[in-house]
PDB file of N, CA and C in Angstrom:
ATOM      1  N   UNK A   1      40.242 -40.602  17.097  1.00  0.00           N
ATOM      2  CA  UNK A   1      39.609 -41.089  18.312  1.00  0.00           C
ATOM      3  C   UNK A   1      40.579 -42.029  19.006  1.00  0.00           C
ATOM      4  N   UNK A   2      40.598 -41.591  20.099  1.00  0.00           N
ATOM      5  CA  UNK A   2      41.937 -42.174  21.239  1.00  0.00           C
ATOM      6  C   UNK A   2      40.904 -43.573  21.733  1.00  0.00           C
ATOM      7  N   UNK A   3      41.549 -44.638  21.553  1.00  0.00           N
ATOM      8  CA  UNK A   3      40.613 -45.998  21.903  1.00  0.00           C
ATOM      9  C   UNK A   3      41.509 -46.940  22.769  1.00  0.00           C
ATOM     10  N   UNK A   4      41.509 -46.671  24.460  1.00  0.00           N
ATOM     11  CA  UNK A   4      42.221 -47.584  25.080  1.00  0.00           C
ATOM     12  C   UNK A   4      41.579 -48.396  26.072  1.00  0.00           C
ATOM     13  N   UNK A   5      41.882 -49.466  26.492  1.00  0.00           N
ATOM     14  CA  UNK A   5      41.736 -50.209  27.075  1.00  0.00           C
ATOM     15  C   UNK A   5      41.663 -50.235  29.184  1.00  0.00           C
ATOM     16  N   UNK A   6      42.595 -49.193  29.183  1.00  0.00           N
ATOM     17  CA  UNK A   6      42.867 -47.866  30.692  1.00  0.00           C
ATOM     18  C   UNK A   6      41.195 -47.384  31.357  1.00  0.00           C
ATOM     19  N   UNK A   7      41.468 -47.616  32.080  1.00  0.00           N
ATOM     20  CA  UNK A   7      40.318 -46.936  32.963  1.00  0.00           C
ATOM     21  C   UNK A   7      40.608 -45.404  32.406  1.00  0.00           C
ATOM     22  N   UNK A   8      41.511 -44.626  32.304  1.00  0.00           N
ATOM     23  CA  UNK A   8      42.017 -43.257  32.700  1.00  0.00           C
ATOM     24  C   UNK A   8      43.103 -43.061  31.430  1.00  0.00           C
ATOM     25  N   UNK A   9      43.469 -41.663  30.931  1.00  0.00           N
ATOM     26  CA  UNK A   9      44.119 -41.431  30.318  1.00  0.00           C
ATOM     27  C   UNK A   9      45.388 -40.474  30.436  1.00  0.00           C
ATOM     28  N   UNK A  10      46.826 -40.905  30.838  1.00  0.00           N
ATOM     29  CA  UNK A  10      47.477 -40.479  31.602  1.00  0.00           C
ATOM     30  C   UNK A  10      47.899 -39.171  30.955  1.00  0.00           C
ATOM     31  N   UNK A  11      47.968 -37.918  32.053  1.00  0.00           N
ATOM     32  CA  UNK A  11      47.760 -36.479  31.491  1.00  0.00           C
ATOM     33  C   UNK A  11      46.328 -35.827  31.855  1.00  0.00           C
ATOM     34  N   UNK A  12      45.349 -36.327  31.228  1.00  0.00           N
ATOM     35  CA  UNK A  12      43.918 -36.053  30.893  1.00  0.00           C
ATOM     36  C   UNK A  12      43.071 -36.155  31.916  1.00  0.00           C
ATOM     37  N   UNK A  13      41.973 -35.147  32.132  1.00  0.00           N
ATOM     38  CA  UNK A  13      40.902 -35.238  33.336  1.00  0.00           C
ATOM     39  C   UNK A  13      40.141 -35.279  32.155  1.00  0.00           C
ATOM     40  N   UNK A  14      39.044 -36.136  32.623  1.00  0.00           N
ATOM     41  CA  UNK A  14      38.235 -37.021  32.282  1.00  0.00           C
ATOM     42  C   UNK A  14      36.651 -36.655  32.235  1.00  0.00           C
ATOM     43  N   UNK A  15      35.725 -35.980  31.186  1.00  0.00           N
ATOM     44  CA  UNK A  15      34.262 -36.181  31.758  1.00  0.00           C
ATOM     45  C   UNK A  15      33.823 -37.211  31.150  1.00  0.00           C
ATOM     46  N   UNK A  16      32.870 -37.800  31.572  1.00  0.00           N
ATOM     47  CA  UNK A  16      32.351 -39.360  31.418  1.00  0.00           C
ATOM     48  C   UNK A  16      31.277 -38.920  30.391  1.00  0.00           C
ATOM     49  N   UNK A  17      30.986 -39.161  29.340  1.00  0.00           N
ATOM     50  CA  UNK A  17      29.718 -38.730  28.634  1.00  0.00           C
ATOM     51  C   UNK A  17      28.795 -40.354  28.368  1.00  0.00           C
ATOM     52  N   UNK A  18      29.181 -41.097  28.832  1.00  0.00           N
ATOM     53  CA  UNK A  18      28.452 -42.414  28.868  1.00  0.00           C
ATOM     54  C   UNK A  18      28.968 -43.737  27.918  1.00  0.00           C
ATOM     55  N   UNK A  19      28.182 -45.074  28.203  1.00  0.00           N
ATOM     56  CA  UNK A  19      28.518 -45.869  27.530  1.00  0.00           C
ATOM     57  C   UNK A  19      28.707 -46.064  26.238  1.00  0.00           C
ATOM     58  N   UNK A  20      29.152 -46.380  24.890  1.00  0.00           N
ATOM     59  CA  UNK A  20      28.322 -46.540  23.463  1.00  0.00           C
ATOM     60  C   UNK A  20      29.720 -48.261  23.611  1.00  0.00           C
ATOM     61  N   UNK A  21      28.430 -48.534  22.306  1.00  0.00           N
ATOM     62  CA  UNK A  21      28.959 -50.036  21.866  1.00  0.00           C
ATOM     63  C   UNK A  21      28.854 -49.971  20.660  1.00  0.00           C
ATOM     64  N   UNK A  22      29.163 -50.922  20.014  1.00  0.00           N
ATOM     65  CA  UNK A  22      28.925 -51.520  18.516  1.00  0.00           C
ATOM     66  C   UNK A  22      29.080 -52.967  18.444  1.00  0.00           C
ATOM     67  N   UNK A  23      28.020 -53.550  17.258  1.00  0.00           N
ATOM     68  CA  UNK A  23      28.194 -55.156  17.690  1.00  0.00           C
ATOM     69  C   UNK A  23      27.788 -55.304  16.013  1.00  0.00           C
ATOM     70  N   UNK A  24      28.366 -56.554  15.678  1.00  0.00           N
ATOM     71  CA  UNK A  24      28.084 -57.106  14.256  1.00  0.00           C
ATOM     72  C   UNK A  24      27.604 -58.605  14.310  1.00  0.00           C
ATOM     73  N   UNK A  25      27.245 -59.561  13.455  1.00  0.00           N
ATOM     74  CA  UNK A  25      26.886 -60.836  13.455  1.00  0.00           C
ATOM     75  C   UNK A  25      27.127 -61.403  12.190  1.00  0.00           C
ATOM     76  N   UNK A  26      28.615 -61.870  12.243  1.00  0.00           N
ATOM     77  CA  UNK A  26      28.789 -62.548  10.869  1.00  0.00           C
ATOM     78  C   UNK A  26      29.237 -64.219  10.293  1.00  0.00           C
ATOM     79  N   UNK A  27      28.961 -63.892   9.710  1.00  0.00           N
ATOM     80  CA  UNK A  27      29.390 -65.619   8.808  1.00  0.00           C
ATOM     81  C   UNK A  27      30.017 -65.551   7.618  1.00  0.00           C
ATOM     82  N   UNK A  28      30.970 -67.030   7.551  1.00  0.00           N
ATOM     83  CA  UNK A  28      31.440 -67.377   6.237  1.00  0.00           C
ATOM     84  C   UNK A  28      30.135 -67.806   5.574  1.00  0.00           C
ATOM     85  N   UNK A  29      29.971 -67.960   4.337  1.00  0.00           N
ATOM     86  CA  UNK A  29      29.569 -68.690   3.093  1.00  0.00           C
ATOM     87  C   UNK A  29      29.612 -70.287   3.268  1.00  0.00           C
ATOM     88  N   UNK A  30      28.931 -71.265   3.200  1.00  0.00           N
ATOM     89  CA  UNK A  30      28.572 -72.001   2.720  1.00  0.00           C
ATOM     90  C   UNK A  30      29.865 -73.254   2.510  1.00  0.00           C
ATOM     91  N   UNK A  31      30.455 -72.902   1.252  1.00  0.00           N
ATOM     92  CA  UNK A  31      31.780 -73.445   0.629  1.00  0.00           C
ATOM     93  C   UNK A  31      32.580 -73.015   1.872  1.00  0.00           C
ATOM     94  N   UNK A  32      32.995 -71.864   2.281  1.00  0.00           N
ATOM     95  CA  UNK A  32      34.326 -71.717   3.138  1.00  0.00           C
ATOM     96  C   UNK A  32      34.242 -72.539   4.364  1.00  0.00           C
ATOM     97  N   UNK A  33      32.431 -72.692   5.109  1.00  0.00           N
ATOM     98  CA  UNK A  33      32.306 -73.302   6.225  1.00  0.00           C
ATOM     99  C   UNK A  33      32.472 -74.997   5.984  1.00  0.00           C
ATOM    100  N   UNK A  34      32.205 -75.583   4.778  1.00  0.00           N
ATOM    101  CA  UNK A  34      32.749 -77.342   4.402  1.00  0.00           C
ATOM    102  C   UNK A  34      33.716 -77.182   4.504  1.00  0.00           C
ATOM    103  N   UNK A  35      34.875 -76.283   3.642  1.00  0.00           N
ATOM    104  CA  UNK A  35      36.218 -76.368   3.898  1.00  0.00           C
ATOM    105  C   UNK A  35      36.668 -76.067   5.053  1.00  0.00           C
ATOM    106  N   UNK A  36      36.668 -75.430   5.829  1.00  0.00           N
ATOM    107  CA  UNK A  36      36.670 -75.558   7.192  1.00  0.00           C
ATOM    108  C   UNK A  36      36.902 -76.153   8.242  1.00  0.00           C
ATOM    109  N   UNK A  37      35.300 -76.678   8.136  1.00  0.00           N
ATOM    110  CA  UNK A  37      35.124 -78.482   8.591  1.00  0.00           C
ATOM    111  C   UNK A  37      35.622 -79.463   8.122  1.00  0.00           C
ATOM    112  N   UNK A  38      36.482 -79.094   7.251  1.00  0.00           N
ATOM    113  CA  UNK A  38      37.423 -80.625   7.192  1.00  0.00           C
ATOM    114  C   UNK A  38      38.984 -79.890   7.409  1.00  0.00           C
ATOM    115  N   UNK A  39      39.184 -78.887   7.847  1.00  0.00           N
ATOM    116  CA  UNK A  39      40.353 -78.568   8.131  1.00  0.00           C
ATOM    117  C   UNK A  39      40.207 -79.041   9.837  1.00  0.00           C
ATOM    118  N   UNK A  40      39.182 -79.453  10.791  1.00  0.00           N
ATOM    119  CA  UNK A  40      39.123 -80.041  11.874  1.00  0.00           C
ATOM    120  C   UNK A  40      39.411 -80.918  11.934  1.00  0.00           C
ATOM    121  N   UNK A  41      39.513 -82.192  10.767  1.00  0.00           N
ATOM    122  CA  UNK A  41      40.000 -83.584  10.736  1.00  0.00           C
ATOM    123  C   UNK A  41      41.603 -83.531  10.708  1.00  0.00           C
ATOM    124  N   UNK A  42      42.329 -82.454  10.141  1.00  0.00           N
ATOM    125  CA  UNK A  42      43.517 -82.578  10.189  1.00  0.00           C
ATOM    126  C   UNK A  42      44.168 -81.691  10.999  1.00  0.00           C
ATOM    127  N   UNK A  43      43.269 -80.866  11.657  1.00  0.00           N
ATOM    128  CA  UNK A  43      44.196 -79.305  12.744  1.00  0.00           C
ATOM    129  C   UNK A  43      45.056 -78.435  11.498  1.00  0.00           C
ATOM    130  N   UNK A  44      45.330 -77.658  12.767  1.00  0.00           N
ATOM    131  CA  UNK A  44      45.633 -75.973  11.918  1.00  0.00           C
ATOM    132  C   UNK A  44      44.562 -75.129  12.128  1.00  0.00           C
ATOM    133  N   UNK A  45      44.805 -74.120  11.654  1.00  0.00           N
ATOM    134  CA  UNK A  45      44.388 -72.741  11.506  1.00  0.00           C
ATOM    135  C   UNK A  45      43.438 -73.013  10.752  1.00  0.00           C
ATOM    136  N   UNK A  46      42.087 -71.936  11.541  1.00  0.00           N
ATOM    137  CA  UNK A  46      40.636 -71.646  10.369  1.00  0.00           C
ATOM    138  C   UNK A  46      41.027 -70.204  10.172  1.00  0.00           C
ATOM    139  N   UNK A  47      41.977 -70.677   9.077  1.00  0.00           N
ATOM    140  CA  UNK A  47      42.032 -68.675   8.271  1.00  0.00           C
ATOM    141  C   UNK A  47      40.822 -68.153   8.011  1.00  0.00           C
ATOM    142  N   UNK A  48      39.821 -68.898   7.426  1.00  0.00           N
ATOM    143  CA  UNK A  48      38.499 -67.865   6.740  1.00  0.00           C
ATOM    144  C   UNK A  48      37.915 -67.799   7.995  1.00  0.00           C
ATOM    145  N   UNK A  49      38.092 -68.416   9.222  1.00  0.00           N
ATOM    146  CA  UNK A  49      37.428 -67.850  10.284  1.00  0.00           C
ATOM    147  C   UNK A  49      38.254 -66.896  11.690  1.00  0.00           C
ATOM    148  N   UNK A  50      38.955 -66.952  11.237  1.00  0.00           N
ATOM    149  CA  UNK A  50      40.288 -65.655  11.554  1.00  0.00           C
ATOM    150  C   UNK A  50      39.644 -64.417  10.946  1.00  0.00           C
ATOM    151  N   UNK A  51      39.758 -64.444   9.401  1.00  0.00           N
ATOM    152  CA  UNK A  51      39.513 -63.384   8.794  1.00  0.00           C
ATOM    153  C   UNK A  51      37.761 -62.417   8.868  1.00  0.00           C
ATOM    154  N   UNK A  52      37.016 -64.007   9.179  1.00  0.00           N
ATOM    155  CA  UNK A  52      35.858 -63.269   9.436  1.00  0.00           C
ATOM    156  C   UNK A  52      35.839 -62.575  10.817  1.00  0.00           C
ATOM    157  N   UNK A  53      36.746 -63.401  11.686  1.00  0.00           N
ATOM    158  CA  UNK A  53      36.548 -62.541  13.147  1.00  0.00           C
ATOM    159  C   UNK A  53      37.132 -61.393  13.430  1.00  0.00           C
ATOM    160  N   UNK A  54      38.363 -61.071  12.372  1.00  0.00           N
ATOM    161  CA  UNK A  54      39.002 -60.033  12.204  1.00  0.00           C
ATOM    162  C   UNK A  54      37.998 -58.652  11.510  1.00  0.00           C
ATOM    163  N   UNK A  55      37.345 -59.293  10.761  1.00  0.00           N
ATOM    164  CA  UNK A  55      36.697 -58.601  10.272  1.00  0.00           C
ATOM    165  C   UNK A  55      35.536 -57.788  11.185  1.00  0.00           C
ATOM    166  N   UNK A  56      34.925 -59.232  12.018  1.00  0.00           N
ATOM    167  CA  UNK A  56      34.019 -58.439  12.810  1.00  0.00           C
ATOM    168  C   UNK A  56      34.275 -57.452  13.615  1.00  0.00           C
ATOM    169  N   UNK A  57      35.677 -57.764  14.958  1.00  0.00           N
ATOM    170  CA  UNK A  57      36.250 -56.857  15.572  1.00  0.00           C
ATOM    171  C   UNK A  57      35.798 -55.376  14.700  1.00  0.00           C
ATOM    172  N   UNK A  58      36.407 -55.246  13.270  1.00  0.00           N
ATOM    173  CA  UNK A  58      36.966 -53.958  12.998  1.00  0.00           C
ATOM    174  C   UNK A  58      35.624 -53.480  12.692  1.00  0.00           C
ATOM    175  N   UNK A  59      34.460 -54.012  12.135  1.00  0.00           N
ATOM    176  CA  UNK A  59      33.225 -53.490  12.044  1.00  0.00           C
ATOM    177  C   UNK A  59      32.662 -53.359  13.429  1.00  0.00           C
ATOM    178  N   UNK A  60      32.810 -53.545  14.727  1.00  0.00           N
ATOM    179  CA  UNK A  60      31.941 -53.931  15.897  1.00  0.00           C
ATOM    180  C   UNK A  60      32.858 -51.904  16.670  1.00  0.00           C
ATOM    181  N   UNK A  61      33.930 -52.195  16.559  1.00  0.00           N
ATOM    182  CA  UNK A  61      34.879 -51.125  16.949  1.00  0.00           C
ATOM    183  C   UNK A  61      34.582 -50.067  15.924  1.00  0.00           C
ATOM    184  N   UNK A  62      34.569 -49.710  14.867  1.00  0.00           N
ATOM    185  CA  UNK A  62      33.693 -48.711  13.676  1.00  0.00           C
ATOM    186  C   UNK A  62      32.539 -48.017  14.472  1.00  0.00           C
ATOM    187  N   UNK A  63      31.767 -48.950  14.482  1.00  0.00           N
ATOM    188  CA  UNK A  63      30.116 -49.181  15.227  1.00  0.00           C
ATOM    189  C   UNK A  63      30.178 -48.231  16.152  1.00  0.00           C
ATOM    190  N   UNK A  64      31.242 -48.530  17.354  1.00  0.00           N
ATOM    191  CA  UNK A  64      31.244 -48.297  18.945  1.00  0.00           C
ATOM    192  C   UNK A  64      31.875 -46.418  18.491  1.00  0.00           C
ATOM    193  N   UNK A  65      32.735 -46.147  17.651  1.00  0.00           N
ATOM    194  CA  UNK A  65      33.484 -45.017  17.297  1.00  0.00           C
ATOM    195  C   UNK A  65      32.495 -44.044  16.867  1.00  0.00           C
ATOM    196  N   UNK A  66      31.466 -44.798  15.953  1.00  0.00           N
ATOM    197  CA  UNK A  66      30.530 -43.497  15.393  1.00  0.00           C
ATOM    198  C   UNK A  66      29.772 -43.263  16.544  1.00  0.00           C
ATOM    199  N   UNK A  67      28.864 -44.199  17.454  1.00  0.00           N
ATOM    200  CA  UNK A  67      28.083 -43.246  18.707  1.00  0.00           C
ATOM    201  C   UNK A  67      29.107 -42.653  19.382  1.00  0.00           C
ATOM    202  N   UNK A  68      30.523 -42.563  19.807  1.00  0.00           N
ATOM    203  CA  UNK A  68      31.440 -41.890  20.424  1.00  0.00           C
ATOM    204  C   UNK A  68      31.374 -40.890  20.121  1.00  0.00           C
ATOM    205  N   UNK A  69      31.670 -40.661  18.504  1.00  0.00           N
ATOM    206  CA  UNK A  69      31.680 -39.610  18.237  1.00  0.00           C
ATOM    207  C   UNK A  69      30.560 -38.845  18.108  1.00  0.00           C
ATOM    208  N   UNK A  70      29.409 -39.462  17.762  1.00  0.00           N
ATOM    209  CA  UNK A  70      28.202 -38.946  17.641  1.00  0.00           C
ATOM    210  C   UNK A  70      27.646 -37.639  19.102  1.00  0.00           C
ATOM    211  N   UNK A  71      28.062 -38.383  20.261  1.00  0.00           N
ATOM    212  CA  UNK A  71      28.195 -37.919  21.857  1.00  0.00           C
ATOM    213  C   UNK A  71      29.024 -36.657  21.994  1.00  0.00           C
ATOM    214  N   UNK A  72      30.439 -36.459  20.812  1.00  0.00           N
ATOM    215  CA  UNK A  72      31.201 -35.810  20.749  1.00  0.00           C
ATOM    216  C   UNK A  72      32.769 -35.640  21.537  1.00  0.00           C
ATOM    217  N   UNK A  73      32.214 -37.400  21.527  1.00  0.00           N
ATOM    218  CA  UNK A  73      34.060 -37.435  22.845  1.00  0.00           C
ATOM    219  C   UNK A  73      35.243 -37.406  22.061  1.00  0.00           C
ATOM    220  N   UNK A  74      36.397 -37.517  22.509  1.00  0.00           N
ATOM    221  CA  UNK A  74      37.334 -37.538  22.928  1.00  0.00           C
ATOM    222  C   UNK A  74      38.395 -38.508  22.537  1.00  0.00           C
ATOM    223  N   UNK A  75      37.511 -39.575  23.119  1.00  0.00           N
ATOM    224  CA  UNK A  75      38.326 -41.066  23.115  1.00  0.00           C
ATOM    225  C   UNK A  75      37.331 -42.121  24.292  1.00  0.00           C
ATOM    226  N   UNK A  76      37.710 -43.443  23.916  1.00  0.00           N
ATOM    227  CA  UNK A  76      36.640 -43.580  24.645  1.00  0.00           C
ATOM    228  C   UNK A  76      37.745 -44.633  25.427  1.00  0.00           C
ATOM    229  N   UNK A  77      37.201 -45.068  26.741  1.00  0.00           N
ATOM    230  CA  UNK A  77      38.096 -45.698  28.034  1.00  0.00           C
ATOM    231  C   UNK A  77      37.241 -46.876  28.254  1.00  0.00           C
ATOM    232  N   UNK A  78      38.141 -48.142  28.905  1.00  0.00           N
ATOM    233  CA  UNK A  78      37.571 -48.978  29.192  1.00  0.00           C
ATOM    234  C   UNK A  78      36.914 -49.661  28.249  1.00  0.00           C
ATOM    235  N   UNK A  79      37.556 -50.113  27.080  1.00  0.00           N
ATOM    236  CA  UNK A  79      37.271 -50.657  26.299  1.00  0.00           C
ATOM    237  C   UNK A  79      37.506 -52.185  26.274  1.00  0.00           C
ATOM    238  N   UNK A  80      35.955 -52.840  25.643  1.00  0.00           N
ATOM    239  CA  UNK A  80      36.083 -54.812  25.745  1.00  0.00           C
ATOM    240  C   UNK A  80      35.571 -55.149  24.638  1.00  0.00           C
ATOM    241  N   UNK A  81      36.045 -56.388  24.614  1.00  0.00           N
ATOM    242  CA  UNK A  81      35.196 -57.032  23.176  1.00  0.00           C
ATOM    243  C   UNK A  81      34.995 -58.352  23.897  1.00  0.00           C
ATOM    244  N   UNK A  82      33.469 -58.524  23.294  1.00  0.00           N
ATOM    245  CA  UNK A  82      33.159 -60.394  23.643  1.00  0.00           C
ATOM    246  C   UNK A  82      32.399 -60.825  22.522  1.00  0.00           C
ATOM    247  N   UNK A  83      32.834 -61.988  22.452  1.00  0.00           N
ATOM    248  CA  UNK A  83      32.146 -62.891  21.061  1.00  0.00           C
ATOM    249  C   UNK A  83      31.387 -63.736  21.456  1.00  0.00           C
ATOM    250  N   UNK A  84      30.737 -64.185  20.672  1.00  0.00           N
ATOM    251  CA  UNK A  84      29.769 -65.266  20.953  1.00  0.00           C
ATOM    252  C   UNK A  84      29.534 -66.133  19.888  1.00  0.00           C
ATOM    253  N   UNK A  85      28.913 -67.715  19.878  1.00  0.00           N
ATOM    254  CA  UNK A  85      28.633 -68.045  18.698  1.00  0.00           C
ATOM    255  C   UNK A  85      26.887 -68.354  18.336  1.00  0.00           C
ATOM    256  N   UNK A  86      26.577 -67.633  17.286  1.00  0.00           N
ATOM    257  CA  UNK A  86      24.767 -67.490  17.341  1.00  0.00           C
ATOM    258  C   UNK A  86      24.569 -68.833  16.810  1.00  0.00           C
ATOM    259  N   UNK A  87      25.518 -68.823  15.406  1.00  0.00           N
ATOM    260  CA  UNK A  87      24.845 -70.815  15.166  1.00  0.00           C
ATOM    261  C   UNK A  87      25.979 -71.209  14.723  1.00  0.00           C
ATOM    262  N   UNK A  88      26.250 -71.824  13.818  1.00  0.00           N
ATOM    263  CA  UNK A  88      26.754 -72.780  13.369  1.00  0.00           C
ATOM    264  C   UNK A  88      27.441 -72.439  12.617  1.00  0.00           C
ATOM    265  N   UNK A  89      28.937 -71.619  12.355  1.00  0.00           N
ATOM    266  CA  UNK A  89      29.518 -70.804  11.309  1.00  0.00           C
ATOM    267  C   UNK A  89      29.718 -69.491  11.429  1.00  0.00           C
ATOM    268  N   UNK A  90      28.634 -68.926  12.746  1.00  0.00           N
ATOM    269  CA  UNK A  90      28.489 -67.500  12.750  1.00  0.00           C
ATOM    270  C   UNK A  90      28.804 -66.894  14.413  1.00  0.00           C
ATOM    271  N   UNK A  91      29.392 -65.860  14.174  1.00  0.00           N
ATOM    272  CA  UNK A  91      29.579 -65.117  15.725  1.00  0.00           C
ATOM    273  C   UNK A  91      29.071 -63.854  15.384  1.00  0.00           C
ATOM    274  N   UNK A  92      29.105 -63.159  16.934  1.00  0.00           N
ATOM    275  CA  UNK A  92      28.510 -61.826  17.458  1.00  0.00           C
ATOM    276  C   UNK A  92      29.737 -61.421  18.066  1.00  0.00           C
ATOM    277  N   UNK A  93      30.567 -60.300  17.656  1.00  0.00           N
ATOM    278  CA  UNK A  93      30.968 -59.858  18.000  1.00  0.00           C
ATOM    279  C   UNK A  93      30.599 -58.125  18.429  1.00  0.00           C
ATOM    280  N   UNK A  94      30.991 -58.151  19.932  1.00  0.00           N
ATOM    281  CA  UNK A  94      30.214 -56.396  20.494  1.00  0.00           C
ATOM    282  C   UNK A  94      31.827 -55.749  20.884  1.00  0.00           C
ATOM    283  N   UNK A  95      31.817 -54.430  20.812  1.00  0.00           N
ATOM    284  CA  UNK A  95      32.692 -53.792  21.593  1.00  0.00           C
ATOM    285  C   UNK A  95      32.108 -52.359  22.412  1.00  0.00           C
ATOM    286  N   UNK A  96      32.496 -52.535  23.567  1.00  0.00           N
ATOM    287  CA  UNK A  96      31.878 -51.674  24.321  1.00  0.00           C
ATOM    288  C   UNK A  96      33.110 -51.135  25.514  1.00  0.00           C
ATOM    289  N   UNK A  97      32.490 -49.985  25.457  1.00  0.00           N
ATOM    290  CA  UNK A  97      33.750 -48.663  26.750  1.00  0.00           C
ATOM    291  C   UNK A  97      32.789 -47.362  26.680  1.00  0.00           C
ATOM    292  N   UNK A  98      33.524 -46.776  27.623  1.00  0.00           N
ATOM    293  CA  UNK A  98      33.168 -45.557  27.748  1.00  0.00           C
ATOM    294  C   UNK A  98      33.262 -44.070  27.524  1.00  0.00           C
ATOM    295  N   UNK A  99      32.563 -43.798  26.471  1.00  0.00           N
ATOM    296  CA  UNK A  99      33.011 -42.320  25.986  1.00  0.00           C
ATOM    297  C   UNK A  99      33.348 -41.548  27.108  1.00  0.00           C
ATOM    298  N   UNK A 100      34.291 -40.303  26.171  1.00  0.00           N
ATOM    299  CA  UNK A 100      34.973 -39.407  27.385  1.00  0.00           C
ATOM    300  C   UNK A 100      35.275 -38.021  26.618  1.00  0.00           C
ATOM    301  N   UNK A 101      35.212 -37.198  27.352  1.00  0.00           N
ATOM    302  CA  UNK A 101      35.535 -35.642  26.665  1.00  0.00           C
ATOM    303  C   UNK A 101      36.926 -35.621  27.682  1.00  0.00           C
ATOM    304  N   UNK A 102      37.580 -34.231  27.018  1.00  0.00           N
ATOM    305  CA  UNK A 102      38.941 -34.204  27.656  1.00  0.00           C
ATOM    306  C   UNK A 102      38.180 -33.283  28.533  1.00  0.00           C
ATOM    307  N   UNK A 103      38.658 -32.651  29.741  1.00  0.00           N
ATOM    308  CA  UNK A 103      38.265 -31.243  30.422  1.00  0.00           C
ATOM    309  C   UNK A 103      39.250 -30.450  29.790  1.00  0.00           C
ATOM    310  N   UNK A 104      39.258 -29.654  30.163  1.00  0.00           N
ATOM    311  CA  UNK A 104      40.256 -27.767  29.553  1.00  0.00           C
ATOM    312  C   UNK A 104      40.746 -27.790  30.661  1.00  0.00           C
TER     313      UNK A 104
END
């Protein structure tokens, strides 16, 4: 599955078969979120919250690939991701574009 960011796919005519997304909502643990919070008293990098957001991306983009494919496209165009934070430790990450079949 061809996953770009392009309105259009250079070469390719385009049928639009519609929107699909995928979205996840995750958190560290407990222990990783104290340690954390005291990595704010001294700056640097929140690796365990890198890794969870890394993580979400790749589950939120998974998500968005199976209704793609489910539709039977192509590749899908116009692809975004936005995060959010639900509470205190935890984000929402969605990714959303637009499925596409190639024409013949």
């Amino acid at each position: 599955m061809l996953i770009v960011t392009t309105d259009s796919i250079t070469g390719k005519e385009l049928e639009m078969l519609g929107m699909v997304e995928g979205s996840t909502i995750q958190t560290k643990n407990i222990g990783r979120d104290i340690t954390q919070g005291f990595k704010t008293l001294v700056g640097g990098e929140l690796k365990a919250y890198n890794e969870m957001m890394n993580d979400a991306r790749a589950l939120a983009t998974k998500r968005m690939v199976q209704k793609a494919e489910a539709l039977g496209a192509d590749a899908i165009v116009a692809v975004r991701y936005s995060s959010s934070a639900v509470m205190q430790g935890a984000a929402e990450v969605i990714a959303y574009g637009t499925a596409v079949k190639y024409r013949a």
